[in-house]
Protein backbone atom coordinates (compact mmCIF):
# COMPACT_ATOMS: atom_id res chain seq x y z
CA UNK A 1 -18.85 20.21 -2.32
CA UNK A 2 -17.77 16.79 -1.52
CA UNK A 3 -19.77 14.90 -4.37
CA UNK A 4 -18.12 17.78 -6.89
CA UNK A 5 -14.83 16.87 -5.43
CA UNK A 6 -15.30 13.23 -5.78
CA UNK A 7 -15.94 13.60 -9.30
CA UNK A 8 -13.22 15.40 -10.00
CA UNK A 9 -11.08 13.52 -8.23
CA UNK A 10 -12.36 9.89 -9.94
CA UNK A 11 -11.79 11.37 -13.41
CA UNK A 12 -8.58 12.21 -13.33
CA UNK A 13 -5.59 10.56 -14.77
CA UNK A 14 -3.33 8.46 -12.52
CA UNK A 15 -0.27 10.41 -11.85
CA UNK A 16 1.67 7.57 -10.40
CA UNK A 17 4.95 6.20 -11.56
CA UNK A 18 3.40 3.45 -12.16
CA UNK A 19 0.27 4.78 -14.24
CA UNK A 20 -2.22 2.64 -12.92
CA UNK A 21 -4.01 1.42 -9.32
CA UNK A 22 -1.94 -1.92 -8.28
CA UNK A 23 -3.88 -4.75 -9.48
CA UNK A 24 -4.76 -6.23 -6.06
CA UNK A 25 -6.11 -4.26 -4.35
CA UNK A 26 -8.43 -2.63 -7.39
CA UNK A 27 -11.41 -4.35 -6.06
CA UNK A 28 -11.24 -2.55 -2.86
CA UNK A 29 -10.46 0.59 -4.47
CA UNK A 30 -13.40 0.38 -7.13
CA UNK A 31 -15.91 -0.87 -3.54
CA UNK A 32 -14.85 2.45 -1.66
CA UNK A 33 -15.56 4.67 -4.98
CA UNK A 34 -18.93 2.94 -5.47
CA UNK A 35 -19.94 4.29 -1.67
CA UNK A 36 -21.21 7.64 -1.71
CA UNK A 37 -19.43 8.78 1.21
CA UNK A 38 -15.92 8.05 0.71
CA UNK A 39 -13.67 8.46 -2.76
CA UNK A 40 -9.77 6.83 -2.50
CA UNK A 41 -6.94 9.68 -3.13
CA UNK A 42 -3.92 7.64 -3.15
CA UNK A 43 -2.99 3.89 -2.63
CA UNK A 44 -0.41 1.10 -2.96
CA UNK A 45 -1.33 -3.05 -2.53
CA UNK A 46 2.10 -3.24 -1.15
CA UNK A 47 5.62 -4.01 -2.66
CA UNK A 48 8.79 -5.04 -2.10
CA UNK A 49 11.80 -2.88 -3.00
CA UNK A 50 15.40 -2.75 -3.09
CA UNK A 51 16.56 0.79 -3.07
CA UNK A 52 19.43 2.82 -2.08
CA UNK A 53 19.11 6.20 -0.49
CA UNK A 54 20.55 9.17 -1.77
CA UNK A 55 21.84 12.46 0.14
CA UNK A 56 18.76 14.45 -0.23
CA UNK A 57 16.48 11.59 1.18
CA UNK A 58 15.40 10.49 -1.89
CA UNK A 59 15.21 7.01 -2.52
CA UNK A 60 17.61 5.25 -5.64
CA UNK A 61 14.83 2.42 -6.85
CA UNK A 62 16.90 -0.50 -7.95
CA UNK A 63 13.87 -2.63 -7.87
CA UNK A 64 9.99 -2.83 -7.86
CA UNK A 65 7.75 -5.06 -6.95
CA UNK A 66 4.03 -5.39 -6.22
CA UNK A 67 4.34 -9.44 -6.38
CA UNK A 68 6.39 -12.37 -5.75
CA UNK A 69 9.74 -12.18 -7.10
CA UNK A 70 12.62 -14.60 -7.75
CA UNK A 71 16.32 -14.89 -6.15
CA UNK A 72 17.64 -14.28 -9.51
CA UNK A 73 15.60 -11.20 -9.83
CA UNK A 74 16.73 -10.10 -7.02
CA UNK A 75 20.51 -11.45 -7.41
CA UNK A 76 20.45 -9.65 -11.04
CA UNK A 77 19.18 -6.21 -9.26
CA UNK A 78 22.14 -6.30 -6.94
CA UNK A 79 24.53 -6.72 -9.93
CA UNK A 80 25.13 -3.13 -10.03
CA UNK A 81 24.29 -1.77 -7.13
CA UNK A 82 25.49 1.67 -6.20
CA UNK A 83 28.56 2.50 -3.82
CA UNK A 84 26.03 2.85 -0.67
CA UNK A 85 24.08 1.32 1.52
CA UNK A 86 20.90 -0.74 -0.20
CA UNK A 87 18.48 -1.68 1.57
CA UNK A 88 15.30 -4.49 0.73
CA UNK A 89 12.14 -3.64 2.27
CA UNK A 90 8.43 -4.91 1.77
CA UNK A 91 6.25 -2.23 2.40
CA UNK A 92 2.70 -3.02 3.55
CA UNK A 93 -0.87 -1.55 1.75
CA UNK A 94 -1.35 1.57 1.97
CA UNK A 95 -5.19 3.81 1.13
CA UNK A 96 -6.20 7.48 1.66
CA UNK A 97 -10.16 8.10 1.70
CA UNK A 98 -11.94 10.71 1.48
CA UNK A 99 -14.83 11.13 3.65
CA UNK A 100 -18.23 12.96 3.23
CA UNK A 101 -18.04 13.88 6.84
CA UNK A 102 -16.66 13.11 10.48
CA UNK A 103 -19.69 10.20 10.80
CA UNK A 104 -18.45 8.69 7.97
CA UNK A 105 -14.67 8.59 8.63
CA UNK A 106 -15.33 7.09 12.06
CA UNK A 107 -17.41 4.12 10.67
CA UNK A 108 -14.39 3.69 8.05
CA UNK A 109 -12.14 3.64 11.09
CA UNK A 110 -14.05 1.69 13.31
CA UNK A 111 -14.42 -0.99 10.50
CA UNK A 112 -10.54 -1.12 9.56
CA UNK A 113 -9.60 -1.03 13.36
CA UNK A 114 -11.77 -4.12 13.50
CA UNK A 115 -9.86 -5.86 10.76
CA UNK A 116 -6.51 -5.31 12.33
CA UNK A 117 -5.46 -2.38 10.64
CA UNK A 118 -4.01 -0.52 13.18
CA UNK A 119 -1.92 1.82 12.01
CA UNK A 120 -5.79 3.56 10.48
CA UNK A 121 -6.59 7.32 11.59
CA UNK A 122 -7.59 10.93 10.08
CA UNK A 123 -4.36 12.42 8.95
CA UNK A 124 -6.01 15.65 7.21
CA UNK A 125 -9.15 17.54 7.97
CA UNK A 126 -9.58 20.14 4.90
CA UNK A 127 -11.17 17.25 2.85
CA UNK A 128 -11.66 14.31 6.20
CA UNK A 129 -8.70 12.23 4.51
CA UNK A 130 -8.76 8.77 6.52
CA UNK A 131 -4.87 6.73 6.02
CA UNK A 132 -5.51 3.01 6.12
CA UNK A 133 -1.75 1.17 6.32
CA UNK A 134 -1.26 -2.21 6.95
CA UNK A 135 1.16 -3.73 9.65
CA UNK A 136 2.77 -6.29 7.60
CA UNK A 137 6.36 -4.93 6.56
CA UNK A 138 10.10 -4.62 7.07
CA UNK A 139 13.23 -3.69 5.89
CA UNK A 140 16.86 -5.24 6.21
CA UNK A 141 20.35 -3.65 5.20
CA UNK A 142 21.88 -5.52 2.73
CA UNK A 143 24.45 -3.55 1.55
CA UNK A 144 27.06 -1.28 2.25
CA UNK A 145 29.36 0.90 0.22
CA UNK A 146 28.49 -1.64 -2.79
CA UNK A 147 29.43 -4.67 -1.61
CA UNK A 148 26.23 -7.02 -0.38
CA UNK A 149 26.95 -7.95 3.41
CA UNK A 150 24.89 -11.24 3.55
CA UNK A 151 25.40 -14.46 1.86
CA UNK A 152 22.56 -16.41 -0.73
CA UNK A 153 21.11 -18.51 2.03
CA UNK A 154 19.92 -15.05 4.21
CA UNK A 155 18.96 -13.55 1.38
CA UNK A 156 16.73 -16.38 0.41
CA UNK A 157 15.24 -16.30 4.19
CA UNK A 158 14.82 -12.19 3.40
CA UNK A 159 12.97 -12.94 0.30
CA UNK A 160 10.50 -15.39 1.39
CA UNK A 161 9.81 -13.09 4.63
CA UNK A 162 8.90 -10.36 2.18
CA UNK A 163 7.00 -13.26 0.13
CA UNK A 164 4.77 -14.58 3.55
CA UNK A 165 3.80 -10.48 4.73
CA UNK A 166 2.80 -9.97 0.63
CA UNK A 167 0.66 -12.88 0.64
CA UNK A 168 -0.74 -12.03 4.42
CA UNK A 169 -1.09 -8.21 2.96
CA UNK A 170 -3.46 -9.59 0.48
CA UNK A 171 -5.12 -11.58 2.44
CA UNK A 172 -5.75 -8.50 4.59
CA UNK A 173 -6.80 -6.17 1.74
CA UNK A 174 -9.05 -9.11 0.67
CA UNK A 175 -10.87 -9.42 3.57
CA UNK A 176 -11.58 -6.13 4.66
CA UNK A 177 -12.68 -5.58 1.00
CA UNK A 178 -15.63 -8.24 1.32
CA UNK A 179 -16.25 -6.96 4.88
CA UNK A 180 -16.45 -3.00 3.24
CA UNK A 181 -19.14 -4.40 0.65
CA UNK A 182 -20.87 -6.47 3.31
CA UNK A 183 -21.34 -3.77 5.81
CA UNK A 184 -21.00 -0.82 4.20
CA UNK A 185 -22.24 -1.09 0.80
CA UNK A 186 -24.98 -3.15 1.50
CA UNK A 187 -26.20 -0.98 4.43
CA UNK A 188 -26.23 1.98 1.41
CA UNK A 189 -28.25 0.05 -0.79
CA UNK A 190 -30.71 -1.10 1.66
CA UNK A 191 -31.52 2.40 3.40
CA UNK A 192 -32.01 3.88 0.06
């Protein structure tokens, strides 16, 4: 069942806004599919945003980001902003894998526990679904009713905050990447 699953799930077409798997953290995303245990369901590399939210909880996306961007990106965003509160948030890496089994899901865990990813557990057990979410994020109020409350200087310090948990997200994603093909694709390989 899984491995018919899997295949299904690998040859479908990417139904994010987007329309493609974020650039950065591909590598990771192509390791775990390689594995025959686990399959990815859903993931981000991390972004920063500037978005408004609406009455329904829905979120107004004024701007998108999976890299760096500039002040006057950001200045130009907040040009016309809406008449509520907008807020600019980076948003850490986030992964859902499936796993063959309980075994296999508690080696993922174990493995992204040991790389600092804390916020890493089973969220669904139909298909063993294991979340993988980085720590590095935040998110500041920067406007209100359509007029922006801080001045260029502390949005500048904002930006480059978002800027320093992006590049520490990758660095993250990176590393447990090389540690997933180190321990757990090699291990595959080798007991085959």
């Amino acid at each position: 069942m899984f491995d018919l699953d899997k295949k299904s799930q690998l040859a479908k077409k990417d139904r994010s806004k987007k329309g493609s798997v974020d650039a950065q953290i591909k590598p990771l995303i192509t390791a775990i599919n390689k594995h025959p245990d686990y399959y990815t369901t859903s993931s981000c590399a991390g972004r920063i945003v500037l978005f408004s939210p609406d009455r329904k909880d829905r979120f107004n996306m004024l701007l998108v980001s999976h890299s760096r961007i500039s002040l006057k990106r950001l200045n130009e965003a907040l040009e016309n902003i809406p008449k509520s509160d907008v807020y600019l948030r980076q948003e850490s890496f986030i992964l859902h894998v499936a796993c063959r089994n309980m075994d296999a899901a508690e080696k993922l865990l174990k493995l992204a526990q040991s790389h600092g990813l804390k916020r890493a557990g089973i969220i669904s057990t139909k298909r063993i679904i294991v979340e993988l979410v980085s720590t590095e994020h935040f998110d500041s109020i920067i406007a209100e009713n359509g007029h922006v409350l801080i001045d260029q200087i502390y949005l500048k310090v904002l930006l480059s905050r978002a800027h320093e948990k992006m590049k520490k997200n990758k660095i993250k994603t990176s590393y447990f990447c090389r540690s997933f093909i180190a321990k757990m694709i090699a291990k595959t390989i080798t007991t085959r």
